[in-house]
Protein backbone atom coordinates (compact mmCIF):
# COMPACT_ATOMS: atom_id res chain seq x y z
CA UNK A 1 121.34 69.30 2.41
CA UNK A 2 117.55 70.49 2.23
CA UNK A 3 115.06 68.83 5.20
CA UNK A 4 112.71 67.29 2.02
CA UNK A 5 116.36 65.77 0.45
CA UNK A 6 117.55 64.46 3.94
CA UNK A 7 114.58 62.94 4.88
CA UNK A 8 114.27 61.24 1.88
CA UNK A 9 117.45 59.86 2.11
CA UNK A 10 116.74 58.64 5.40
CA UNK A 11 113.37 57.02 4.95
CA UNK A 12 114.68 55.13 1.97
CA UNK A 13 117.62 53.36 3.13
CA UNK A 14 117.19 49.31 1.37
CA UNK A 15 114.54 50.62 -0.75
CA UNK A 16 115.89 48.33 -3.64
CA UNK A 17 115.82 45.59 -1.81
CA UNK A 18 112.54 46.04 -0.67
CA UNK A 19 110.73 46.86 -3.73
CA UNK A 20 111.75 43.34 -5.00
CA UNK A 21 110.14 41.71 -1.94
CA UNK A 22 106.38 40.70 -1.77
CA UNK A 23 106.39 38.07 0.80
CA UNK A 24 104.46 38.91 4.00
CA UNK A 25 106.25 38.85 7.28
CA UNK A 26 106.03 39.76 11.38
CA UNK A 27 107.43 42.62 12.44
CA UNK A 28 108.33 43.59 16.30
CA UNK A 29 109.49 47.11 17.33
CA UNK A 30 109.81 49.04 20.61
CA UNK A 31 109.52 52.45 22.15
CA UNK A 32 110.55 53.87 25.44
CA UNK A 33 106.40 54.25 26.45
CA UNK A 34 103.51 52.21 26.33
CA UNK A 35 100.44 53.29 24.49
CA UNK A 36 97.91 54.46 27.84
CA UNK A 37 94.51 53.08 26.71
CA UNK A 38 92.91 51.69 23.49
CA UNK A 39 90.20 53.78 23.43
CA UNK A 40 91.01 56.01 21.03
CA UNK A 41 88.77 59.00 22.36
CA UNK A 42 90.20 58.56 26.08
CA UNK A 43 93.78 60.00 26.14
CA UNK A 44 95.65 63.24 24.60
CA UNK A 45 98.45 61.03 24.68
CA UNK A 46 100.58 61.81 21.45
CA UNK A 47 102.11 58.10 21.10
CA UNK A 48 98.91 56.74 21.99
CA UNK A 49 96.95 58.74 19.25
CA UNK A 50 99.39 57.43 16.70
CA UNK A 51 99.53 53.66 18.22
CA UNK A 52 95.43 53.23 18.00
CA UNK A 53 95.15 55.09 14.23
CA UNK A 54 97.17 52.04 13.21
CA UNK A 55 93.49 50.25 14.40
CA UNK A 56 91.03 52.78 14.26
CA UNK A 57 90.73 55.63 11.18
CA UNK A 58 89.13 58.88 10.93
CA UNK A 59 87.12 60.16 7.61
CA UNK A 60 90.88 61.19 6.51
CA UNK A 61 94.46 60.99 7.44
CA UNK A 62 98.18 62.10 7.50
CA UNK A 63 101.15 60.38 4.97
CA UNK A 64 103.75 60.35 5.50
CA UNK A 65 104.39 63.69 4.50
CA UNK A 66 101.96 65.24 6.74
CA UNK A 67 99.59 65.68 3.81
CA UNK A 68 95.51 64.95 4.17
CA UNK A 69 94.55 62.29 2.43
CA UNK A 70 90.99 60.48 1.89
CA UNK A 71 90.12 57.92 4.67
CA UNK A 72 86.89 56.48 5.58
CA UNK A 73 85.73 59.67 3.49
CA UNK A 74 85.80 59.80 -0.31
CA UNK A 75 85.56 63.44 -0.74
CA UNK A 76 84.29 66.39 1.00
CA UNK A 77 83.12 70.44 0.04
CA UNK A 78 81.98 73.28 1.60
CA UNK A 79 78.37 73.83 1.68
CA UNK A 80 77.94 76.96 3.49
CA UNK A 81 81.26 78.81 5.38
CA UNK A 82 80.52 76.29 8.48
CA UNK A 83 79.40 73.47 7.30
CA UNK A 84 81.49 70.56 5.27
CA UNK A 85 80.11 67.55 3.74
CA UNK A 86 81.77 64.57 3.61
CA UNK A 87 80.74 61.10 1.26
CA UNK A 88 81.92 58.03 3.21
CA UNK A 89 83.20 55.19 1.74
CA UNK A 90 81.13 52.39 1.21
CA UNK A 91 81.79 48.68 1.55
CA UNK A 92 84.05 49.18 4.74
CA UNK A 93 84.05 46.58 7.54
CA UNK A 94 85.25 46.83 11.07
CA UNK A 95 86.96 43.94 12.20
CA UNK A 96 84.15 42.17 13.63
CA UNK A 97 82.79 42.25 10.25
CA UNK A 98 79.63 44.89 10.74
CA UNK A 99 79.35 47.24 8.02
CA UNK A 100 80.48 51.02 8.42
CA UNK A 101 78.23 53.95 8.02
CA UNK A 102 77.33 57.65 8.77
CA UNK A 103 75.79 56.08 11.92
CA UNK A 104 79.28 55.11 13.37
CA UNK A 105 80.64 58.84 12.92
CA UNK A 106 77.77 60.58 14.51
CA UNK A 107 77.64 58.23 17.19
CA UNK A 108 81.89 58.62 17.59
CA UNK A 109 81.00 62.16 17.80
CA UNK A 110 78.88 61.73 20.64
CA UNK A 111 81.13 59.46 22.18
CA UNK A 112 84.25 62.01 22.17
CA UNK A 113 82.04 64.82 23.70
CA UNK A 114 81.43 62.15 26.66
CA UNK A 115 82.70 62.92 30.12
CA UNK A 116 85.96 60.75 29.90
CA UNK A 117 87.05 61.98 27.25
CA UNK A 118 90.20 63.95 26.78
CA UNK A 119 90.14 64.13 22.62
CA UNK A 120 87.60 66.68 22.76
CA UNK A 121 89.84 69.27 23.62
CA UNK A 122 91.29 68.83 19.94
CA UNK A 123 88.42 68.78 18.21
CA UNK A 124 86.64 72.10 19.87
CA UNK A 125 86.22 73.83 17.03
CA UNK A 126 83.84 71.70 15.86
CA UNK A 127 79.82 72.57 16.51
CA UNK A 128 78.59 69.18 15.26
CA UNK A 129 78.31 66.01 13.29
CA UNK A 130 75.23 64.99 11.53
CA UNK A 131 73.88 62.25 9.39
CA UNK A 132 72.50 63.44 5.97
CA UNK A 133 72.05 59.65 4.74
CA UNK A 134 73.49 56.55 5.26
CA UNK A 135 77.16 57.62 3.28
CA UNK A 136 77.03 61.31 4.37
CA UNK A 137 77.64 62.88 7.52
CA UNK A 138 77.74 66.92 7.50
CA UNK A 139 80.21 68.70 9.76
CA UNK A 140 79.49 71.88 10.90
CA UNK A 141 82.02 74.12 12.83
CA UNK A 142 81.91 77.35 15.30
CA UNK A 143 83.11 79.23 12.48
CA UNK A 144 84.98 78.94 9.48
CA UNK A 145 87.59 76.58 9.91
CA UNK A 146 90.50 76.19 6.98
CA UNK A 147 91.97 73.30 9.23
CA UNK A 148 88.88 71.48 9.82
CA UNK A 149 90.87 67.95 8.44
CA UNK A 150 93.45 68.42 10.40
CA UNK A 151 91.39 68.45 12.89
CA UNK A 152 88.97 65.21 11.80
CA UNK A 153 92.56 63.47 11.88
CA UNK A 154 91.45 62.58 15.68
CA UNK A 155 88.03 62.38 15.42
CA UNK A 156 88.52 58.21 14.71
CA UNK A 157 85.21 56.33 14.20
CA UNK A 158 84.19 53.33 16.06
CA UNK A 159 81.48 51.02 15.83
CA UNK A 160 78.42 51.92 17.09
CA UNK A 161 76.57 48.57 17.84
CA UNK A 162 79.62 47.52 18.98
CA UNK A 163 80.25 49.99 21.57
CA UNK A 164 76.64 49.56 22.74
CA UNK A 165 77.24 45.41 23.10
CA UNK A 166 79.79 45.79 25.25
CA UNK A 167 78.73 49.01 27.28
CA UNK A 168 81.52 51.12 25.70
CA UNK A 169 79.47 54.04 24.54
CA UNK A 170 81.38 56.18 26.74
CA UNK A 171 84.95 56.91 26.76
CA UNK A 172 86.82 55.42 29.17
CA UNK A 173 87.63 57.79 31.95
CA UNK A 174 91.46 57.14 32.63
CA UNK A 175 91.46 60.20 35.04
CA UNK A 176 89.20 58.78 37.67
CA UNK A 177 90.49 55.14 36.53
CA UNK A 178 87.37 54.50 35.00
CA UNK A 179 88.28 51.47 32.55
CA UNK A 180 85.78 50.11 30.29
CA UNK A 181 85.76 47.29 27.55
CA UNK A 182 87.24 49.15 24.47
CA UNK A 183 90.20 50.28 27.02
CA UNK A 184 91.99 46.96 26.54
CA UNK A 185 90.05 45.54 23.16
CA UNK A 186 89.44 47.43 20.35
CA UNK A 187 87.34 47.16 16.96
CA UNK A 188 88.39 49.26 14.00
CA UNK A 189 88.16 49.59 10.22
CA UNK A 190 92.48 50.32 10.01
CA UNK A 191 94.71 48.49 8.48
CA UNK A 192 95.73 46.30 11.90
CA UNK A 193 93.29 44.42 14.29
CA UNK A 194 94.68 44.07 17.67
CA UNK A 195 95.26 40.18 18.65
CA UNK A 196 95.99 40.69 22.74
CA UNK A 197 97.01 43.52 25.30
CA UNK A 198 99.57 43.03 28.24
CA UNK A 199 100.04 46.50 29.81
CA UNK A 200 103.49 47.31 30.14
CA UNK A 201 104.38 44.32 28.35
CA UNK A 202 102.81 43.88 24.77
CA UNK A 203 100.76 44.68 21.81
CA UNK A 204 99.89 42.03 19.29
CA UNK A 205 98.12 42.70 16.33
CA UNK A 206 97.32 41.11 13.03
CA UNK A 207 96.99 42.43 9.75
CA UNK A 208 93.37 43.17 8.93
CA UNK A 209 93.46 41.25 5.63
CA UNK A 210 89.67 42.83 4.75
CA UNK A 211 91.10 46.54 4.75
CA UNK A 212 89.25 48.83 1.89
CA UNK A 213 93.15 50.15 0.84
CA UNK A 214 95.39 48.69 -1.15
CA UNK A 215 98.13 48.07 2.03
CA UNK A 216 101.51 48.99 1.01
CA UNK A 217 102.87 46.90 3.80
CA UNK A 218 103.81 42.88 3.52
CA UNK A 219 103.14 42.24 7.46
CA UNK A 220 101.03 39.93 8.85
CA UNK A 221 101.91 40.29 12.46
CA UNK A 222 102.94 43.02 14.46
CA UNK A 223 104.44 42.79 17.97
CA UNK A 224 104.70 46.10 20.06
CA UNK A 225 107.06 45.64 23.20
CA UNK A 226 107.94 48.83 25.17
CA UNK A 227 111.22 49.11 26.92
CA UNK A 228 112.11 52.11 28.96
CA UNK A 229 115.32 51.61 29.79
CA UNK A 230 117.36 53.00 26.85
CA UNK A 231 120.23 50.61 27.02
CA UNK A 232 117.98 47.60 26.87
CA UNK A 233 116.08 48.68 24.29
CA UNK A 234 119.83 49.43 22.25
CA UNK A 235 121.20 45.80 23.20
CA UNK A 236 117.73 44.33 22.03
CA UNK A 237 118.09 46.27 18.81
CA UNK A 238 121.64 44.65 18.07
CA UNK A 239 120.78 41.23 19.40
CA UNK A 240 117.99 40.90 17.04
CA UNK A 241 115.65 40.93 20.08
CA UNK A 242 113.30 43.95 18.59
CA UNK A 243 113.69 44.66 14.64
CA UNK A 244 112.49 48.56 14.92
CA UNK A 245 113.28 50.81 18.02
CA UNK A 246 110.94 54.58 17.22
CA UNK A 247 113.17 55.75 20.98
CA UNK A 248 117.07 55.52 20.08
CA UNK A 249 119.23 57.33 22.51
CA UNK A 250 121.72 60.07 20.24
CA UNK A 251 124.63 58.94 22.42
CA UNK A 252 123.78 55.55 21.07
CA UNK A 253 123.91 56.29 17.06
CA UNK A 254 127.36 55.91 16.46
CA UNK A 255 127.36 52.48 17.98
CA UNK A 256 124.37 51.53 16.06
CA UNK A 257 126.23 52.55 13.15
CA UNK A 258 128.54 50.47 13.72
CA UNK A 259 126.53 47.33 12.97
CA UNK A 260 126.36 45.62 10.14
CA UNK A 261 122.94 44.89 10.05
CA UNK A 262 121.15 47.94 11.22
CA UNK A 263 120.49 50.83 9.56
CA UNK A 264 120.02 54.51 11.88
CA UNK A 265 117.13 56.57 10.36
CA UNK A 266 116.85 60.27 11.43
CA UNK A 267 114.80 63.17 10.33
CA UNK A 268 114.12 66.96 12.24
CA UNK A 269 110.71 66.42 14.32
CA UNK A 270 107.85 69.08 14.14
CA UNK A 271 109.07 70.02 17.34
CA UNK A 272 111.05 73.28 17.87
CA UNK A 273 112.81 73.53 21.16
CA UNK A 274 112.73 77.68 22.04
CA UNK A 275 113.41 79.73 25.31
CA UNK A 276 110.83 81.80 26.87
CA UNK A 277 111.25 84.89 29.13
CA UNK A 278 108.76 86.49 31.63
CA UNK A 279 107.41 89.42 30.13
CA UNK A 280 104.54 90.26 32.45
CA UNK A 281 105.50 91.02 35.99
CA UNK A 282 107.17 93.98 37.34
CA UNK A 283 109.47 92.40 38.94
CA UNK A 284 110.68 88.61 37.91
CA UNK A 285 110.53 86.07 40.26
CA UNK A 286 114.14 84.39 40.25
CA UNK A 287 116.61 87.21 39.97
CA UNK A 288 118.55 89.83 41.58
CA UNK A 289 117.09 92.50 39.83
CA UNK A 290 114.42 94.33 41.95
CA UNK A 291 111.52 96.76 41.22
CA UNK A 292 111.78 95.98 37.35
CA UNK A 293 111.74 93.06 34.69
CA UNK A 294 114.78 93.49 32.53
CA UNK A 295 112.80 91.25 30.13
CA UNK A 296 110.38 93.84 29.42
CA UNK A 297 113.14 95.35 27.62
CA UNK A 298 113.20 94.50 23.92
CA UNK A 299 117.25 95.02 23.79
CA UNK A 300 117.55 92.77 26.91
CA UNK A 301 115.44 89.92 24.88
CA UNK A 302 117.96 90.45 21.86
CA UNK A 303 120.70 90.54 24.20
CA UNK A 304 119.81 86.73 25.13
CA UNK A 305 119.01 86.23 21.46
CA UNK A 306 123.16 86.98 20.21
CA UNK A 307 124.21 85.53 23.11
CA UNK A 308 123.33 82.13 22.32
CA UNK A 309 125.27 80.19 19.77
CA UNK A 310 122.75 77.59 17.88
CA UNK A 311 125.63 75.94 16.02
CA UNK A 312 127.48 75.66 18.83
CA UNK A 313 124.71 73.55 20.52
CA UNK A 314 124.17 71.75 17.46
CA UNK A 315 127.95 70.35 17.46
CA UNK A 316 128.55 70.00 21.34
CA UNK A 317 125.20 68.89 22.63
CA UNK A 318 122.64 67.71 19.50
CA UNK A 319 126.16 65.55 18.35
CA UNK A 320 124.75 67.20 14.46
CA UNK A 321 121.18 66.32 15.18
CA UNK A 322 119.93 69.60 15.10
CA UNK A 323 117.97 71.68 12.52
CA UNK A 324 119.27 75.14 14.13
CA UNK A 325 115.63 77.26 13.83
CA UNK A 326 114.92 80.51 12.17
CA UNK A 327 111.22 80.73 14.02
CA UNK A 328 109.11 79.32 16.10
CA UNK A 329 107.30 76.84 13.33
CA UNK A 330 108.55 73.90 11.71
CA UNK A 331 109.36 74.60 7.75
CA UNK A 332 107.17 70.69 7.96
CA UNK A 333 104.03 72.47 9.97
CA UNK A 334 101.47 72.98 7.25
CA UNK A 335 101.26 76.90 6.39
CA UNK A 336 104.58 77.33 7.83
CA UNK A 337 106.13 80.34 6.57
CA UNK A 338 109.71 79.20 5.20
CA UNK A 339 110.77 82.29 4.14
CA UNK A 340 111.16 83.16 7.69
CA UNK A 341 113.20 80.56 8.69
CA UNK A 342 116.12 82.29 8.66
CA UNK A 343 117.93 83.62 12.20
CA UNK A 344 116.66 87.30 13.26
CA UNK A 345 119.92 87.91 14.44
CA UNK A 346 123.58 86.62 14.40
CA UNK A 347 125.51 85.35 17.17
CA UNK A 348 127.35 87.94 18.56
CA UNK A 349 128.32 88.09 22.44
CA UNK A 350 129.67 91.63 21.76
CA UNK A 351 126.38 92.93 20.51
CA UNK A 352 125.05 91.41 23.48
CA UNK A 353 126.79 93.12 25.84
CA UNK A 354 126.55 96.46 24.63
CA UNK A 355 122.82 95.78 24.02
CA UNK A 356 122.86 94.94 28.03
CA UNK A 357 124.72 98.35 28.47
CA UNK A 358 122.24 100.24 26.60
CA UNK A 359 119.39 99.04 28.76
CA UNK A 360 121.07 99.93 31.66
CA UNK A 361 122.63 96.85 33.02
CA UNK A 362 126.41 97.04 32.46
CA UNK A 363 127.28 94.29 34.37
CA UNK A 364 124.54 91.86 33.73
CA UNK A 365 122.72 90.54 35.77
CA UNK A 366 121.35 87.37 37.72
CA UNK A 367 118.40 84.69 36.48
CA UNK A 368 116.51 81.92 37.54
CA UNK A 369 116.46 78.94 34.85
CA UNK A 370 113.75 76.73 34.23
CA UNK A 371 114.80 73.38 32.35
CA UNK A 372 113.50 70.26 32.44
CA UNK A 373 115.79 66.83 31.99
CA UNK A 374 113.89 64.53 30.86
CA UNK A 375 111.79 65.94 28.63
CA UNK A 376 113.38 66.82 25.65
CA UNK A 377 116.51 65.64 23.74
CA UNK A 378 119.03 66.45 25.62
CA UNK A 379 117.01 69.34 27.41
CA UNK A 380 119.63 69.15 30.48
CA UNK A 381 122.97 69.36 29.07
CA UNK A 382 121.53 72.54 26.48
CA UNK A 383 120.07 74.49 29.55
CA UNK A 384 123.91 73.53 30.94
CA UNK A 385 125.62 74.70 27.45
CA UNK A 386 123.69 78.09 27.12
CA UNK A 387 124.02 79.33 30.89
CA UNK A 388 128.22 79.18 30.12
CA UNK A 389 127.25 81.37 26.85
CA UNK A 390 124.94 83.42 28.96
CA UNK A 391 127.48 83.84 31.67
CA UNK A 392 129.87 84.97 29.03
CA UNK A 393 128.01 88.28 28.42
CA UNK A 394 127.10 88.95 31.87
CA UNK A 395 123.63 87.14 32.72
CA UNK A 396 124.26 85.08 35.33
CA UNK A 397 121.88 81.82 35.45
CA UNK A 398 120.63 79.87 38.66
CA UNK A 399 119.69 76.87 36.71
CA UNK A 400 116.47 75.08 38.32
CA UNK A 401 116.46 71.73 36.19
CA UNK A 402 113.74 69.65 37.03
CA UNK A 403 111.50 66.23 36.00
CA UNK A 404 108.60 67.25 33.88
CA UNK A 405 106.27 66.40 35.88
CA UNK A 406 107.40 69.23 38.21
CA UNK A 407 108.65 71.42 35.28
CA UNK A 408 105.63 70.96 33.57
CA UNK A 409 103.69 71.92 36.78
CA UNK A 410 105.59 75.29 37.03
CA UNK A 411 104.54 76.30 33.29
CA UNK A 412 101.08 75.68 33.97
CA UNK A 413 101.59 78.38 37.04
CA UNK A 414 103.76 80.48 35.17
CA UNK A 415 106.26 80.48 37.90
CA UNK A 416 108.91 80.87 35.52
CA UNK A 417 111.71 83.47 34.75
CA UNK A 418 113.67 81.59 32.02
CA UNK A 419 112.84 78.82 30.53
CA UNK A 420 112.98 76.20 27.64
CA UNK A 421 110.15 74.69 26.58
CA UNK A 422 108.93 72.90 22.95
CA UNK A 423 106.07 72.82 21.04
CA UNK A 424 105.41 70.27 17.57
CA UNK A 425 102.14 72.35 16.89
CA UNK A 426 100.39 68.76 16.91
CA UNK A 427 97.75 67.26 16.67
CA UNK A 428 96.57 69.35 14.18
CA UNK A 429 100.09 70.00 12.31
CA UNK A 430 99.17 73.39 11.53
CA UNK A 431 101.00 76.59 12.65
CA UNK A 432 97.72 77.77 13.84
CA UNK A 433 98.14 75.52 16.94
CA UNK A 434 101.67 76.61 17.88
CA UNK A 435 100.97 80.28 17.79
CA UNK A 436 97.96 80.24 19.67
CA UNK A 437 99.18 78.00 22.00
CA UNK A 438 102.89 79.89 22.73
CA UNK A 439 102.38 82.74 21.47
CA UNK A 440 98.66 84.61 21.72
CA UNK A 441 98.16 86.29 24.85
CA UNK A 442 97.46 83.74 27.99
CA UNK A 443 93.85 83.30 28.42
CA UNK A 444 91.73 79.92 29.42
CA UNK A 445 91.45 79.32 25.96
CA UNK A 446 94.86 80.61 24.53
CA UNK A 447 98.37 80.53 25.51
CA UNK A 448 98.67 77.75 27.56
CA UNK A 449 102.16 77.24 26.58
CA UNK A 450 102.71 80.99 27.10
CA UNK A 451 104.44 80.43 30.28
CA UNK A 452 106.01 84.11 30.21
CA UNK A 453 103.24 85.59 29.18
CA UNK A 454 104.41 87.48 26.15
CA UNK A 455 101.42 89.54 25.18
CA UNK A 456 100.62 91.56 21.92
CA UNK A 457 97.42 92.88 20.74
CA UNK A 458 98.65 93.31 17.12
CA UNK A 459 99.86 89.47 16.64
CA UNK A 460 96.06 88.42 18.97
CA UNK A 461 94.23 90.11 16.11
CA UNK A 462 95.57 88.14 13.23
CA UNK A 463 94.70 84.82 15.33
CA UNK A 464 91.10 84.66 14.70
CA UNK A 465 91.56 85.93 11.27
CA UNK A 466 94.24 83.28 10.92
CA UNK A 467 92.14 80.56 12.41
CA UNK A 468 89.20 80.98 9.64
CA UNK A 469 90.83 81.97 6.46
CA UNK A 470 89.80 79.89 3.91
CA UNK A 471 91.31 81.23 1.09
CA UNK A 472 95.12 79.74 1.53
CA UNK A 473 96.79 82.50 -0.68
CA UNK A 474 95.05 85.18 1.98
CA UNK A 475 96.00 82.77 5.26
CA UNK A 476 99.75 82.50 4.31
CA UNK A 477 100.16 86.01 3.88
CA UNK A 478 98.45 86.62 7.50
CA UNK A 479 100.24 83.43 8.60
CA UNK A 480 103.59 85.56 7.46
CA UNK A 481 102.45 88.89 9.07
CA UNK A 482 101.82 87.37 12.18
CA UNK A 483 104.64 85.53 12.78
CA UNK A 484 107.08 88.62 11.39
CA UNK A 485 105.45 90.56 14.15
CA UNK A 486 106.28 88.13 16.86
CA UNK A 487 110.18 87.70 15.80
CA UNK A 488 110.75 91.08 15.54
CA UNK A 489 109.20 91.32 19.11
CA UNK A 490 111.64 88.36 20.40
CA UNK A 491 108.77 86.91 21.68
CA UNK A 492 111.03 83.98 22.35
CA UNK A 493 114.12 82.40 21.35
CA UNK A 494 114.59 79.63 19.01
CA UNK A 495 116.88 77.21 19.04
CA UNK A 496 116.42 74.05 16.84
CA UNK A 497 114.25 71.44 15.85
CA UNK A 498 115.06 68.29 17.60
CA UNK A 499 115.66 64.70 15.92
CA UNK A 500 113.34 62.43 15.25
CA UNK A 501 115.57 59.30 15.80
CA UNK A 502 114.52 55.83 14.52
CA UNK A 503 116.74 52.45 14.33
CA UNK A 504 116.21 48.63 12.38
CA UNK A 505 117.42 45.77 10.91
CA UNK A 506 118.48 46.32 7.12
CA UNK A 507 115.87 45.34 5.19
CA UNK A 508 113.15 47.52 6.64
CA UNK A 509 111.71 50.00 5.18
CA UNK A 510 110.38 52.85 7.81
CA UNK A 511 108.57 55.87 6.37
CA UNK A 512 109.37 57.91 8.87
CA UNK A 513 107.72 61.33 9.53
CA UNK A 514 108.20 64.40 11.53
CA UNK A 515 105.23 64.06 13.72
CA UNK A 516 107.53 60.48 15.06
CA UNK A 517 104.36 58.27 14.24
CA UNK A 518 105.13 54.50 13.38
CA UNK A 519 102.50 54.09 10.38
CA UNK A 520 102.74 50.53 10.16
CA UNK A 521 100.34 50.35 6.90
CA UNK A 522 103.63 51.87 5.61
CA UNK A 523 106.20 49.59 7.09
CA UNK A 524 107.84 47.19 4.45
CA UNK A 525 110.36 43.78 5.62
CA UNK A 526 112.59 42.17 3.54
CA UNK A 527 112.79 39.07 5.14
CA UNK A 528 114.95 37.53 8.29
């Protein structure tokens, strides 16, 4: 089944039903996390960022298909090769009731680039935000910048004189527990208004009945509770304790399933889940090989490459919830090129050996493993899984499986030798953020995901060519150069992209996405 046919099917389970529906009703759902702050400029916090853009909006935004759409901007054009302009849209309130204007985006610039602030990081490329008049604010950027939007998508506007009131006009600085007032209250122009705030506990909000859209959603109230444990938040799903769950455990499908009155809905995420291999020292840190690095060694990489079994993984570990990857982008990642999702090379443990024999290690040879396991879906029992098919051929694995927060620790020193890691190429759902991230050679600006340091000068110099392409025709045929150069390279492995895994009573309509964001302006109920 294609992704676009499967996740349709999936995201419109009781649609029927639905559509006949226009009553307006409450809606409670759970995740395994909390969101960190409401300040929407304080955290980099992926579930955060989508909880608060349910409250707060930008001048335009994601569907549900990951597509830009117009927000508290109109339309917007190019008036010089740095500099955008956008018309806002008039007659927009924030929920206090003041009006919004170019004022309140200028002034959210300002606020972003404050101390506390850890948003700014996404929005870098930008140079700065200007009024022209009271409904048109200018952008400008470093350089050209064919992903500006997706960019803008975090750049959410709040109210200036309300900021100011209530000495907000700073982000809140969560990293030196620096709270202020919009950390726990909030005043947008989105769809929701948020009602009360119990850490840990729960998220009311109310349905912003002046919104400027046309809402596509019947609720009127909206209760967030997060559970962590994942067999609470199951029982509360079949009890009829939560009606959505965004967090639902894969060993816990089929017994959702089984329920008459919930429906499972699952999709591939952004994310691809991939294996990385030091290719910069001499001599790697975690094996038995000394005075060389057998991952220097381009047959060595596509040794490891035929040695793992993707299917394999997908039946015995993923239980079928795997989308088994041909690269390192999502087919979903806007300007991915599909055409090279397809596997570089077959699995084939006899090719892998003889590859090994070639490059001068007959009888294989010993590796340290770097997993973490509890990061990913799954993340321990694959590292598990593809040291037995790596042991098959000769490498030898000492697994290190760790938290994240030590795993993640060890990535940012590079103090790696095998690894898995994953990257969704969010927030800006481009393939631009992947590849520089994983991919371009590790600098304080590039390749901070680029653990093992894989370095290429030929892929580097598409990246800033890449990164301000306008023309799209011209980008996606750089975009495709790029990335051909890197597979053929093995810069690393892929292996799949995970599930996104959602659960609720029948009668709910989720539109579920690959970035896992719970749009609730989206979310329809069918009565109780």
């Amino acid at each position: 089944m294609k992704l676009s046919t499967l996740r349709r099917t999936a995201i419109g389970f009781a649609a029927c039903a639905v559509m006949a529906t226009a009553g307006a009703a409450s809606f409670t759902w759970s995740s395994n996390l909390d969101a960190l702050s409401m300040d929407p400029h304080s955290t980099n916090n992926s579930f955060t960022n989508a909880f608060v853009s349910n409250i707060y909006e930008s001048l335009v935004r994601f569907n549900e298909k990951l597509e830009i759409e117009p927000a508290l901007a109109t339309s917007w054009k190019l008036v010089s090769p740095t500099v955008w302009r956008y018309t806002l849209r008039q007659g927009v309130k924030f929920h206090n009731g003041e009006s919004f204007g170019a004022d309140d985006v200028v002034f959210s610039w300002q606020r972003v680039n404050t101390p506390g602030s850890l948003v700014k990081g996404n929005l870098s490329d930008l140079k700065d935000v200007r009024k022209v008049d009271a409904y048109t604010v200018e952008v400008e950027t470093n350089s050209p910048l064919p992903t500006l939007n997706n960019e803008l998508v975090q750049l959410l506007i709040m109210n200036k004189g309300w900021s100011e009131q209530n000495r907000a006009v700073e982000a809140s600085d969560l990293g030196h527990q620096k709270e202020n007032f919009a950390n726990r209250n909030a005043n947008g122009t989105g769809p929701f208004k948020l009602v009360s705030r119990e850490v840990d506990t729960r998220t009311v909000l109310a349905a912003n009945t002046g919104w400027w859209d046309k809402p596509k959603h019947n609720l009127t109230q909206v209760m967030f509770t997060p559970i962590k444990s994942d067999a609470t938040r199951t029982s509360s799903l079949i009890s009829g304790g939560i009606d959505a769950s965004i967090s639902v455990p894969l060993q816990d499908v089929p017994r959702l399933k089984s329920v008459p009155t919930l429906e499972v809905v699952q999709g591939p995420e952004l994310r691809t889940i991939f294996m990385g291999m030091d290719q910069s020292r001499d001599e790697l840190l975690y094996s038995d090989v000394k005075g060389k690095n057998p991952f220097k060694d381009l047959r060595v990489r596509k040794a490891v490459y035929q040695a793992i079994d993707v299917e394999a993984l997908k039946r015995s570990v993923m239980r079928g919830a795997s989308w088994p990857a041909g690269n390192l982008l999502s087919p979903y990642l806007h300007g991915s090129p599909v055409a090279l999702n397809k596997r570089l090379l077959p699995f084939n443990p006899e090719a892998s050996k003889a590859l090994l024999k070639e490059a001068g290690y007959p009888n294989g040879f010993t590796v340290g493993m770097q997993c973490p396991n509890d990061r990913y879906v799954y993340d321990e029992a694959l590292c598990l899984a593809m040291s037995s098919m790596l042991a098959k051929v000769g490498i030898k694995t000492n697994l290190m499986i760790e938290p994240t927060v030590k795993w993640s620790v060890r990535l940012n020193a590079a103090d790696v030798s095998l690894y898995m890691v994953g990257h969704a190429g969010l927030p800006m759902a481009d393939v631009y953020g992947l590849l520089k991230d994983v991919v371009a050679t590790r600098t304080g600006k590039e390749g901070s995901l680029n653990a093992g340091k894989y370095s290429n000068p030929k892929f580097d110099a598409y990246m800033p060519r890449i990164a301000s392409e306008i023309d799209p025709a011209k980008r996606a045929r750089l975009i495709e150069e790029a990335v051909a150069i890197e597979r053929d390279d093995v810069s690393h492995i892929p292996l799949h992209q995970q599930p996104v895994t959602w659960a609720a009573r029948k009668g709910i309509a989720l539109s579920q996405a690959p970035d896992n964001q719970m749009r609730l302006w989206l979310v329809h109920v069918n009565g109780k």
